[in-house]
C-alpha atoms as a PDB file:
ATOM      1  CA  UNK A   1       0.375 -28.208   4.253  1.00  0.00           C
ATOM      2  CA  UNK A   2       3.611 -27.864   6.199  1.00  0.00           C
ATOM      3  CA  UNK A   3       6.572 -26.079   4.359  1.00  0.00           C
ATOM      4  CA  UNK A   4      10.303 -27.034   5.631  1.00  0.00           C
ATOM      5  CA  UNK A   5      12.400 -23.968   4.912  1.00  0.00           C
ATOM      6  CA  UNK A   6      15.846 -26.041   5.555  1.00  0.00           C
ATOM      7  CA  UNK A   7      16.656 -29.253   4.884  1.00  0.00           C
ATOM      8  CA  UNK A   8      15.441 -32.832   6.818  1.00  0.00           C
ATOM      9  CA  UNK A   9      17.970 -35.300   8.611  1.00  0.00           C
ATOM     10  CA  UNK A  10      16.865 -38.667   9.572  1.00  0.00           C
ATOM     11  CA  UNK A  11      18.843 -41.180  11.921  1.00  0.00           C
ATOM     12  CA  UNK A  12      18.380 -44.320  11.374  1.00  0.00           C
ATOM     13  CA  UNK A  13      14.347 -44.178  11.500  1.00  0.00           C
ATOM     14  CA  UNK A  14      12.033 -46.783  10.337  1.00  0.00           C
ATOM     15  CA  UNK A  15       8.867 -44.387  11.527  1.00  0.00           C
ATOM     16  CA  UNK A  16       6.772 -43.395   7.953  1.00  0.00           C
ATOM     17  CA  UNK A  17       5.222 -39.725   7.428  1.00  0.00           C
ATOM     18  CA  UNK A  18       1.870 -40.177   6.508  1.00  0.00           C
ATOM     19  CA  UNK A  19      -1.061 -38.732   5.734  1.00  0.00           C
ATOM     20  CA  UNK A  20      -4.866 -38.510   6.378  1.00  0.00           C
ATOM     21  CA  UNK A  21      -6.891 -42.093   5.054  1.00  0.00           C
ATOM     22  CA  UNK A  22      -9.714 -40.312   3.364  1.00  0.00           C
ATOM     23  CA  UNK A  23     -10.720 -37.381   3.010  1.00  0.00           C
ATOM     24  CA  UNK A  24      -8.202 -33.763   1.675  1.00  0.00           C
ATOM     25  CA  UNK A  25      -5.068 -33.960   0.975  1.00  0.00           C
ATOM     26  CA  UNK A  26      -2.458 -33.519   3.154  1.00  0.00           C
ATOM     27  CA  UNK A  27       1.152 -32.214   1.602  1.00  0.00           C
ATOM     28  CA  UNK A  28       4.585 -31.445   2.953  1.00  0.00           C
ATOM     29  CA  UNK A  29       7.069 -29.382   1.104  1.00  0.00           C
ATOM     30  CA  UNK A  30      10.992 -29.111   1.860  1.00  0.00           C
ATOM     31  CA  UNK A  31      13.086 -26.537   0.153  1.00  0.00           C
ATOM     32  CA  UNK A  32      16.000 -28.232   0.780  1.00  0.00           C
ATOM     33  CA  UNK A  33      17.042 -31.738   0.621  1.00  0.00           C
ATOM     34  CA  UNK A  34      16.479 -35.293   2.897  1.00  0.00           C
ATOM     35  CA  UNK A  35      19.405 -36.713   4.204  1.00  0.00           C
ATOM     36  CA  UNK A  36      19.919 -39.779   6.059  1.00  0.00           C
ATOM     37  CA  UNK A  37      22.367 -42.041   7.596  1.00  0.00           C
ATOM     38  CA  UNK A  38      22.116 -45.741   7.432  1.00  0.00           C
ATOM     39  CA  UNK A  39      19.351 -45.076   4.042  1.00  0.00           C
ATOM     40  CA  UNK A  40      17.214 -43.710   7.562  1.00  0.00           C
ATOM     41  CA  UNK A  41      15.209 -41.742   4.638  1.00  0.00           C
ATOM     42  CA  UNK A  42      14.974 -44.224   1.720  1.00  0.00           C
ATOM     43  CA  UNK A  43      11.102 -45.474   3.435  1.00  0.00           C
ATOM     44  CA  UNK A  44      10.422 -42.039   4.184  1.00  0.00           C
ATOM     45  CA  UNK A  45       6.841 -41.691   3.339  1.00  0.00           C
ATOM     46  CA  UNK A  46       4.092 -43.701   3.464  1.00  0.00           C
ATOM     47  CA  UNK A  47       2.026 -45.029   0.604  1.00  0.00           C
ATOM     48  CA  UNK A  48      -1.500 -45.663  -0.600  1.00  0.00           C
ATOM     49  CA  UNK A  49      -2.978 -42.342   1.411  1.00  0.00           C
ATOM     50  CA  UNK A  50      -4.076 -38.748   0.829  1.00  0.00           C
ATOM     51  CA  UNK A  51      -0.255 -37.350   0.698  1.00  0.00           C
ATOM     52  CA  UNK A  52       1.923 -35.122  -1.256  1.00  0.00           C
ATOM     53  CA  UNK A  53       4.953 -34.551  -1.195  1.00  0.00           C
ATOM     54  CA  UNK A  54       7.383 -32.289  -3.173  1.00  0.00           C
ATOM     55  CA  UNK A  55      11.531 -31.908  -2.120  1.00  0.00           C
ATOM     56  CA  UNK A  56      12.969 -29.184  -4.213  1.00  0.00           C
ATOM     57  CA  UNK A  57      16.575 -30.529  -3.464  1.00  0.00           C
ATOM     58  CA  UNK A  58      17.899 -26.504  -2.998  1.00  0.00           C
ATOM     59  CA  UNK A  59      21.385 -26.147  -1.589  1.00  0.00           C
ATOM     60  CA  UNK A  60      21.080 -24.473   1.712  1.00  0.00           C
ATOM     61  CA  UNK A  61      23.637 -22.400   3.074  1.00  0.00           C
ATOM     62  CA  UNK A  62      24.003 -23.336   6.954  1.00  0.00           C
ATOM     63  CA  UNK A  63      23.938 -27.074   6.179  1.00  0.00           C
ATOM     64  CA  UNK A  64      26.601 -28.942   8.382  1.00  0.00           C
ATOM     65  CA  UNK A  65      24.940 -32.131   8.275  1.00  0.00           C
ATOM     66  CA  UNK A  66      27.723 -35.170   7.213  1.00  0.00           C
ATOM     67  CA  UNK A  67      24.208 -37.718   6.485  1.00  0.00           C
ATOM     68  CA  UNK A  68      24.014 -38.673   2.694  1.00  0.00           C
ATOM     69  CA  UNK A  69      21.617 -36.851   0.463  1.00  0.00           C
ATOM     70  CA  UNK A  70      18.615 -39.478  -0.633  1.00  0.00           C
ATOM     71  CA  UNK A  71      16.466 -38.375  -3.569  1.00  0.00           C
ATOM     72  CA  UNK A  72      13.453 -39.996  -3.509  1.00  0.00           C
ATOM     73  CA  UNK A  73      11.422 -41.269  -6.319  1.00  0.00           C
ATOM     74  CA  UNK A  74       9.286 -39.826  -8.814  1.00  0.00           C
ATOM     75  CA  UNK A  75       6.568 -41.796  -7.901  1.00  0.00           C
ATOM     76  CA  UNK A  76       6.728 -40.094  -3.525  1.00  0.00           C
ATOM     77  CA  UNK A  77       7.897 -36.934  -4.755  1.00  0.00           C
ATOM     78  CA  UNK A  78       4.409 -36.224  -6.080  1.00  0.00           C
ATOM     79  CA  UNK A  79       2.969 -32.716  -5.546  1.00  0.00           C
ATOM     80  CA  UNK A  80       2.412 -31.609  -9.125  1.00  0.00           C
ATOM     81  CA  UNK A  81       3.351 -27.891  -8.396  1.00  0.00           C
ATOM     82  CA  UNK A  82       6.373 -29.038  -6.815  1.00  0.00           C
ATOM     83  CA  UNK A  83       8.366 -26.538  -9.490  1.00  0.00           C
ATOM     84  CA  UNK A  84       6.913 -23.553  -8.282  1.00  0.00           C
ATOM     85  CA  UNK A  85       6.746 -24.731  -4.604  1.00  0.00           C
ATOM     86  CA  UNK A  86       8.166 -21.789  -2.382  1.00  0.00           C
ATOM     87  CA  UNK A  87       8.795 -19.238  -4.936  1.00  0.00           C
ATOM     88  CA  UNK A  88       8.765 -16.429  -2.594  1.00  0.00           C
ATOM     89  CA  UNK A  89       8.107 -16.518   1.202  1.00  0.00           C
ATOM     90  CA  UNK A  90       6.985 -13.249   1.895  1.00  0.00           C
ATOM     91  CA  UNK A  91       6.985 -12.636   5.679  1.00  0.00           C
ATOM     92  CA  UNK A  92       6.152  -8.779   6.217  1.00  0.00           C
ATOM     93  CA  UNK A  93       4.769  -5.947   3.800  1.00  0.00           C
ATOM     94  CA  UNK A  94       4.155  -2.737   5.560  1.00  0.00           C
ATOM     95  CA  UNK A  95       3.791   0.794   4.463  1.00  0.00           C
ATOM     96  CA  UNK A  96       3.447   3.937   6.518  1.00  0.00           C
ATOM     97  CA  UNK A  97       3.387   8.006   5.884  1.00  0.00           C
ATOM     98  CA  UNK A  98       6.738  10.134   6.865  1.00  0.00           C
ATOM     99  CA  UNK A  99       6.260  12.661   8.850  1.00  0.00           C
ATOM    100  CA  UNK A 100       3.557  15.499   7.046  1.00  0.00           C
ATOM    101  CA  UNK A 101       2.349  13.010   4.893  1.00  0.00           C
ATOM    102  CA  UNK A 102       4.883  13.985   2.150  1.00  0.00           C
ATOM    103  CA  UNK A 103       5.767  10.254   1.376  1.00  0.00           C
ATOM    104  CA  UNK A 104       5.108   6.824   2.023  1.00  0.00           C
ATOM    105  CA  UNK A 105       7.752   4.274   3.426  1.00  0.00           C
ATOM    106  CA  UNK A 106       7.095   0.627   2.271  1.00  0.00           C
ATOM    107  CA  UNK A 107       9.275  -2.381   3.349  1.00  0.00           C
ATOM    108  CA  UNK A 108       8.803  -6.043   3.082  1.00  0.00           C
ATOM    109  CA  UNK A 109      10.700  -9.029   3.823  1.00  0.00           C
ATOM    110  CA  UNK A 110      11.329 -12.490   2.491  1.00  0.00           C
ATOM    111  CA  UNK A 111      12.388 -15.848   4.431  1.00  0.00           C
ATOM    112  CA  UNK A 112      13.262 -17.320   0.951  1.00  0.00           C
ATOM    113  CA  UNK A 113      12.938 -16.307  -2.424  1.00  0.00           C
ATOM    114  CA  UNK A 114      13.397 -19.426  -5.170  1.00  0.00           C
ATOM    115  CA  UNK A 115      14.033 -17.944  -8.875  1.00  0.00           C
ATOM    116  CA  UNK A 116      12.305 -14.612  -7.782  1.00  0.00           C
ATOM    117  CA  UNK A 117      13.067 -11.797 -10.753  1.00  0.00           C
ATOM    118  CA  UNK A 118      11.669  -8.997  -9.351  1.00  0.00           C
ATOM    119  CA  UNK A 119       9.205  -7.348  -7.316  1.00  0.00           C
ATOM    120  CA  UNK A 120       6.561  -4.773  -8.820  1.00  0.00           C
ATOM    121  CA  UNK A 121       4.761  -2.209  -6.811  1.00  0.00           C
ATOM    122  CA  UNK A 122       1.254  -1.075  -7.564  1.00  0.00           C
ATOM    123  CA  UNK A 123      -0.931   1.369  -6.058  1.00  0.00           C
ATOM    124  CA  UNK A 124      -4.655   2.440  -6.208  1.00  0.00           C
ATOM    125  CA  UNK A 125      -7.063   4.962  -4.775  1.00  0.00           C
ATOM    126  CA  UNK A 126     -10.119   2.238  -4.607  1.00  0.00           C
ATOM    127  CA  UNK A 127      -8.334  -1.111  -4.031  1.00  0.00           C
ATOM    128  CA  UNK A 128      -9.887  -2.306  -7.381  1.00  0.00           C
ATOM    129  CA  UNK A 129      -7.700  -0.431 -10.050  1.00  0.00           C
ATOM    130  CA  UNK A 130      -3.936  -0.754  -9.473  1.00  0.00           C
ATOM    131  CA  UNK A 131      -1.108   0.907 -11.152  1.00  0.00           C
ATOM    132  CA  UNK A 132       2.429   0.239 -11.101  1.00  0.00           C
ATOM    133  CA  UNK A 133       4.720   2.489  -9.210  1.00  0.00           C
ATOM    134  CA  UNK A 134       8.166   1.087  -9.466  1.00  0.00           C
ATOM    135  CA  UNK A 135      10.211  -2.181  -9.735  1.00  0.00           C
ATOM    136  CA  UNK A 136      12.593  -3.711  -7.543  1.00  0.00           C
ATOM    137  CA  UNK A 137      15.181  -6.014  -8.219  1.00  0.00           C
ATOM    138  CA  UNK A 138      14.873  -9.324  -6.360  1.00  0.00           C
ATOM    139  CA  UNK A 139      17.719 -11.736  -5.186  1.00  0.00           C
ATOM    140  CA  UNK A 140      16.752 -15.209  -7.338  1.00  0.00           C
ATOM    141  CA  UNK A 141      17.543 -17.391  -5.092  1.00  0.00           C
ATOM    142  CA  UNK A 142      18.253 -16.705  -1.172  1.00  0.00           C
ATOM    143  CA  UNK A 143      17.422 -18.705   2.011  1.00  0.00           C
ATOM    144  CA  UNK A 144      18.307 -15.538   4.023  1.00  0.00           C
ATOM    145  CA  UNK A 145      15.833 -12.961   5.652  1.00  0.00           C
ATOM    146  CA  UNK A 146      15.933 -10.372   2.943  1.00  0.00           C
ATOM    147  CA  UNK A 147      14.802  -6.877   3.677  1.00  0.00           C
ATOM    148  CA  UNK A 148      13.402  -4.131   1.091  1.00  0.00           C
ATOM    149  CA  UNK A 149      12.583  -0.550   1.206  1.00  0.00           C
ATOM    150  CA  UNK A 150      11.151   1.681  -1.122  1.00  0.00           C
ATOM    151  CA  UNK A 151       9.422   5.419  -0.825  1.00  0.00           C
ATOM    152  CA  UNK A 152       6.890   6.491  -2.897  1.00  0.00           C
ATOM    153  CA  UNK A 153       7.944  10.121  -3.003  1.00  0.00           C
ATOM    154  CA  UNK A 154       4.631  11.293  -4.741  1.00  0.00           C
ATOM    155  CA  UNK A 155       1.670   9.694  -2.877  1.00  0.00           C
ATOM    156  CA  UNK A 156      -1.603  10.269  -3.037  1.00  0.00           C
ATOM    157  CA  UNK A 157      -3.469  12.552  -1.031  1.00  0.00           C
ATOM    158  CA  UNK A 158      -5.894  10.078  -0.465  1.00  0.00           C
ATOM    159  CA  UNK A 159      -6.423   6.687   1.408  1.00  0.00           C
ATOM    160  CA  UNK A 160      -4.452   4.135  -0.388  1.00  0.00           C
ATOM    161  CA  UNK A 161      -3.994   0.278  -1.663  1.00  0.00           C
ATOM    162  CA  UNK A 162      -0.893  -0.903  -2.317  1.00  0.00           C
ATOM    163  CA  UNK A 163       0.509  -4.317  -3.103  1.00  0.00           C
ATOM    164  CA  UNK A 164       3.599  -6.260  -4.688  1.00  0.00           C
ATOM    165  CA  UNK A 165       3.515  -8.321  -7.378  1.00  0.00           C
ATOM    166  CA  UNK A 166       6.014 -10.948  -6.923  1.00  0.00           C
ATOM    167  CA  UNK A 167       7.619 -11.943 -10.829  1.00  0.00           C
ATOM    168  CA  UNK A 168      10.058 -14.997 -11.492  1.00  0.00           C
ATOM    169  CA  UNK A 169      12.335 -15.302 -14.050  1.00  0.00           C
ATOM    170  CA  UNK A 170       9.715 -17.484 -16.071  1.00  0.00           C
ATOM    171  CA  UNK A 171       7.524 -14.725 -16.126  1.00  0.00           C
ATOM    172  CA  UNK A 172       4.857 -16.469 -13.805  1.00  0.00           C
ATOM    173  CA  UNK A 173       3.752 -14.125 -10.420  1.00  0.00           C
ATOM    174  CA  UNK A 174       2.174 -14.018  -7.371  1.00  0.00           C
ATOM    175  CA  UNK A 175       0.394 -11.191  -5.774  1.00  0.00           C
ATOM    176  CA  UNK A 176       0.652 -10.171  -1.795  1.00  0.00           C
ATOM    177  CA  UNK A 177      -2.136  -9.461   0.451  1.00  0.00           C
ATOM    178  CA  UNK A 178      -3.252  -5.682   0.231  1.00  0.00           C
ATOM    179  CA  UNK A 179      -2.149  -2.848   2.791  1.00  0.00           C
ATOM    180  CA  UNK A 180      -3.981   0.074   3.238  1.00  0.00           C
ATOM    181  CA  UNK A 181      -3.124   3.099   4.887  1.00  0.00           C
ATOM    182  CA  UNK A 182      -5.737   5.947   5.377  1.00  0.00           C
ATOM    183  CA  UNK A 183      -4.931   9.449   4.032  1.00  0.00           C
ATOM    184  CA  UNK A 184      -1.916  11.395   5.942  1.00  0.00           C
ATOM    185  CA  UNK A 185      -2.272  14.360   8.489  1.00  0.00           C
ATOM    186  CA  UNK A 186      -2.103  17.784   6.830  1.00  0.00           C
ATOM    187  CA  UNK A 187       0.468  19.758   6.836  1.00  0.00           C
ATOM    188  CA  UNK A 188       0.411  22.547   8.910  1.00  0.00           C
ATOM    189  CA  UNK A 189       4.320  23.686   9.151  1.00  0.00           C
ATOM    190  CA  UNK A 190       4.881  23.958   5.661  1.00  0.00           C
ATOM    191  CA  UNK A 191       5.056  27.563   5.696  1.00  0.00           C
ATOM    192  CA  UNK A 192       8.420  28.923   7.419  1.00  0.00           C
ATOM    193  CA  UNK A 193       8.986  33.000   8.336  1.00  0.00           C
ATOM    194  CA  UNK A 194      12.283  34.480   7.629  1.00  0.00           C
ATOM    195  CA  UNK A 195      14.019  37.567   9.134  1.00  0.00           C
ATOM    196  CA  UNK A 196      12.476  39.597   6.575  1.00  0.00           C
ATOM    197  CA  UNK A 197       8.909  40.705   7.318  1.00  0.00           C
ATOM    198  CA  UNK A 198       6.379  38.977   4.440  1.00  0.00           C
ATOM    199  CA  UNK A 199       9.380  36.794   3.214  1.00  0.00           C
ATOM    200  CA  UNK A 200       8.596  32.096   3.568  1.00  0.00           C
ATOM    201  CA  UNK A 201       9.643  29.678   2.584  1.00  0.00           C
ATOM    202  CA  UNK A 202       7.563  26.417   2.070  1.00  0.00           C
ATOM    203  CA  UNK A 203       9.071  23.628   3.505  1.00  0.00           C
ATOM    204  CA  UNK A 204       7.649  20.433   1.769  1.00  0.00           C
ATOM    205  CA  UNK A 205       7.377  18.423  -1.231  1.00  0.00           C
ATOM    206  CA  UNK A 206       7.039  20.429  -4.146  1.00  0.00           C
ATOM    207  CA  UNK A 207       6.624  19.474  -7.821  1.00  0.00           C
ATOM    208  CA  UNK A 208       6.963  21.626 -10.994  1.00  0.00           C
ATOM    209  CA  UNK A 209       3.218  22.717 -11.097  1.00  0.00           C
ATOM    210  CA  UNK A 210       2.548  24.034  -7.187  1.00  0.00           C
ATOM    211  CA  UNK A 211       0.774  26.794  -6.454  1.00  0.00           C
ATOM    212  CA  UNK A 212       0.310  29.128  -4.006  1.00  0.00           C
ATOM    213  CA  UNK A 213      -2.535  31.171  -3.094  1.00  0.00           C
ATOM    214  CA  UNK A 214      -3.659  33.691  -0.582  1.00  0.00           C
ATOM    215  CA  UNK A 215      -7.042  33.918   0.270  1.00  0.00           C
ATOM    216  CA  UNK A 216      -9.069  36.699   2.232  1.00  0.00           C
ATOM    217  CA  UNK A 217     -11.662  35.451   4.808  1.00  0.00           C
ATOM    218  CA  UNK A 218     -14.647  35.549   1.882  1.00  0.00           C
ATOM    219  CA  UNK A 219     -12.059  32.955  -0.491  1.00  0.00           C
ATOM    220  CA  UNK A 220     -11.051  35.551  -2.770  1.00  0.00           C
ATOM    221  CA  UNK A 221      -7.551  35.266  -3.886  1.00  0.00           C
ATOM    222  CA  UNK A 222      -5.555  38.460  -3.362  1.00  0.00           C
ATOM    223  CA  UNK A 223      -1.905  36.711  -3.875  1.00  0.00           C
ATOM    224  CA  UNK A 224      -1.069  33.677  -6.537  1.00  0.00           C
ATOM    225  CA  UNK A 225       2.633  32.448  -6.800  1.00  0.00           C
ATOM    226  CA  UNK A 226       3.658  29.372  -9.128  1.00  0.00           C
ATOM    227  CA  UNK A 227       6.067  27.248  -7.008  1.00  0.00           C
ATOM    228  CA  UNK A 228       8.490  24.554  -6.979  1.00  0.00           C
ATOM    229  CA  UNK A 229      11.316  22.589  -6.044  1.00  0.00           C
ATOM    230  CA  UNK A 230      13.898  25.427  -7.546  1.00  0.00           C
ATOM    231  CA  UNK A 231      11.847  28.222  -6.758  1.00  0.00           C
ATOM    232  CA  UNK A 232      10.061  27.558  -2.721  1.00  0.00           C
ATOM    233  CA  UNK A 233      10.513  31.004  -1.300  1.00  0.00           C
ATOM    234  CA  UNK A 234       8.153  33.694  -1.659  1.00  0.00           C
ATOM    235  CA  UNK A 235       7.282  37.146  -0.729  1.00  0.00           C
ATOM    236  CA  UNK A 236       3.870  38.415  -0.395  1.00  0.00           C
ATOM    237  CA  UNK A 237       2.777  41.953  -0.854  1.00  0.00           C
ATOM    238  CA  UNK A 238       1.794  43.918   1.917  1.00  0.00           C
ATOM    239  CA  UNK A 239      -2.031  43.022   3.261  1.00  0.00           C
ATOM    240  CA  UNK A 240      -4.718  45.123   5.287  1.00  0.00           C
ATOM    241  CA  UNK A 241      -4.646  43.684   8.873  1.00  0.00           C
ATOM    242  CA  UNK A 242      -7.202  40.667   8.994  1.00  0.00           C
ATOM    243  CA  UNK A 243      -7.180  36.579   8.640  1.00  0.00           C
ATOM    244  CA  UNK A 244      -6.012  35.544   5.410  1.00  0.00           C
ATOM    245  CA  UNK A 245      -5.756  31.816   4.302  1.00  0.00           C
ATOM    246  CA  UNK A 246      -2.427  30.443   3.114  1.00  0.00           C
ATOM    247  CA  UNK A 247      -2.664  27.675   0.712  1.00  0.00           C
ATOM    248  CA  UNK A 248      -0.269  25.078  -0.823  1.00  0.00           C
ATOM    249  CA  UNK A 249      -1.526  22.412  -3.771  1.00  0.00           C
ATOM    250  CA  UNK A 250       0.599  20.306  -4.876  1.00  0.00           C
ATOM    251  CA  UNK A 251       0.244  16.403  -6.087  1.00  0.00           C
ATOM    252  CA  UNK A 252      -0.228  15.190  -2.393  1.00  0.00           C
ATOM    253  CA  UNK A 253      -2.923  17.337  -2.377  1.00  0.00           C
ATOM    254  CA  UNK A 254      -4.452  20.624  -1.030  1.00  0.00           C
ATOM    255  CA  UNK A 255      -2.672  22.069   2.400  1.00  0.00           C
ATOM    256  CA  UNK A 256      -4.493  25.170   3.921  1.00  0.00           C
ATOM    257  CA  UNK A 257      -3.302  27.728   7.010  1.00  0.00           C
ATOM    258  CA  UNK A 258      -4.825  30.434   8.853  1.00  0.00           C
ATOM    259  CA  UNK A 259      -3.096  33.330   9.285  1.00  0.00           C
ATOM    260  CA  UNK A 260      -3.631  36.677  11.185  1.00  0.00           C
ATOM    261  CA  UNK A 261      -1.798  39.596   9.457  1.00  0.00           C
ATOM    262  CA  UNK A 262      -0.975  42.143  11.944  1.00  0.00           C
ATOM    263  CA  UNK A 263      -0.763  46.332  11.464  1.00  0.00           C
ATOM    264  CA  UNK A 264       2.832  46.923  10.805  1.00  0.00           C
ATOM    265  CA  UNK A 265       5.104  48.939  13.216  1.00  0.00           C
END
């Protein structure tokens, strides 16, 4: 299958496209539209062989060519999907963590998009079981590079699947290939000293139920503070000299640090 993104000029040709005498089909798709001077694409494709052929007839935008337009018949213009031919031409759809693993940046691009509605993101923890994350607006019709971006500010703490499913106006869709991206770096910088001895901040994502815990060396908690995006700083009670452990859950997940509390001066 070859797919012209543009449209097809023809000079006063009498050479035939064709395609294979037996065996699979063979197909070639413009978006745009044949033109031709001197009727150069009125004989355009051959006959009696394994060929389809679908021209969609779209405007494009660049077009400077003065040759006539030809639309040619019915009976040549014969892929029976032609409708839907091209709805989206998806040419990138990458995702990565920011820095800390607090959110993941996901971008994709399209070459041409023909009646495209809207994207939908989904996401899911086994690559089986999907669930939809947000919608994006797409342009309808474009024969431009398009470029989108959206972050998934709440991530899972886990390795993740994620994929777009492409929706036209008809309701009809198409789904992307899968990205995966295994499960971010921990955090270890979360946890900021002030000037004032026992006083931090925590410096990451924080949601209306985080918690945060210290731990003695044996896991017992000897500090608990609920947390969130109003409320980040906190102060913890004076501690015997030792190694506590610091610890940060949220709904990217579990974030631990090791701290060694000296005798004060």
């Amino acid at each position: 299958m070859i797919n012209v993104f543009g449209d097809v000029d023809l000079f006063n040709t009498t050479s035939q496209i064709n395609g294979p005498s037996s065996g699979s089909f063979a197909g070639l798709r413009v978006l745009g539209r044949l033109r031709g001077n001197s009727n150069a694409a009125s004989n355009l494709f051959g006959s009696n062989d394994f060929l389809t052929t679908c021209v969609q007839g779209n405007p494009i935008t660049c077009n400077t060519s003065n040759a006539a337009v030809y639309n040619i018949p019915a009976t040549e213009n014969n892929d029976p999907s032609c409708i839907s031919v091209l709805p989206v031409t998806l040419t990138r759809f990458v995702g990565n963590w920011t820095t800390g693993g607090i959110a993941v940046n996901l971008k994709w691009s399209t070459a041409t998009e023909v009646n495209n509605d809207h994207f939908l993101l989904e996401r899911s923890a086994n690559g089986i079981t999907f669930e939809k994350i947000a919608q994006v607006a797409g342009a309808g019709n474009s024969t431009m590079l398009r470029n989108y971006v959206y972050t998934d500010a709440s991530p899972l703490a886990t390795s993740t699947y994620y994929r777009l499913r492409q929706v036209d106006y008809d309701g009809t869709s198409t789904y992307s290939p899968i990205i995966f991206l295994d499960a971010p770096e921990r955090l270890t910088n979360w946890l900021v000293a002030t000037s004032s001895p026992q006083h931090f901040t925590i410096q990451s994502q924080l949601d209306a139920n985080s918690q945060f815990t210290v731990l003695d060396v044996t896991g017992r908690p000897v500090f608990f503070q609920a947390v969130s995006p109003d409320n980040a700083n906190v102060i913890v009670p004076f501690l015997p000299t030792g190694i506590y452990l610091f610890r940060l859950i949220t709904k990217q997940g579990r974030f631990t640090i090791r701290k060694s509390i000296a005798p004060s001066k």
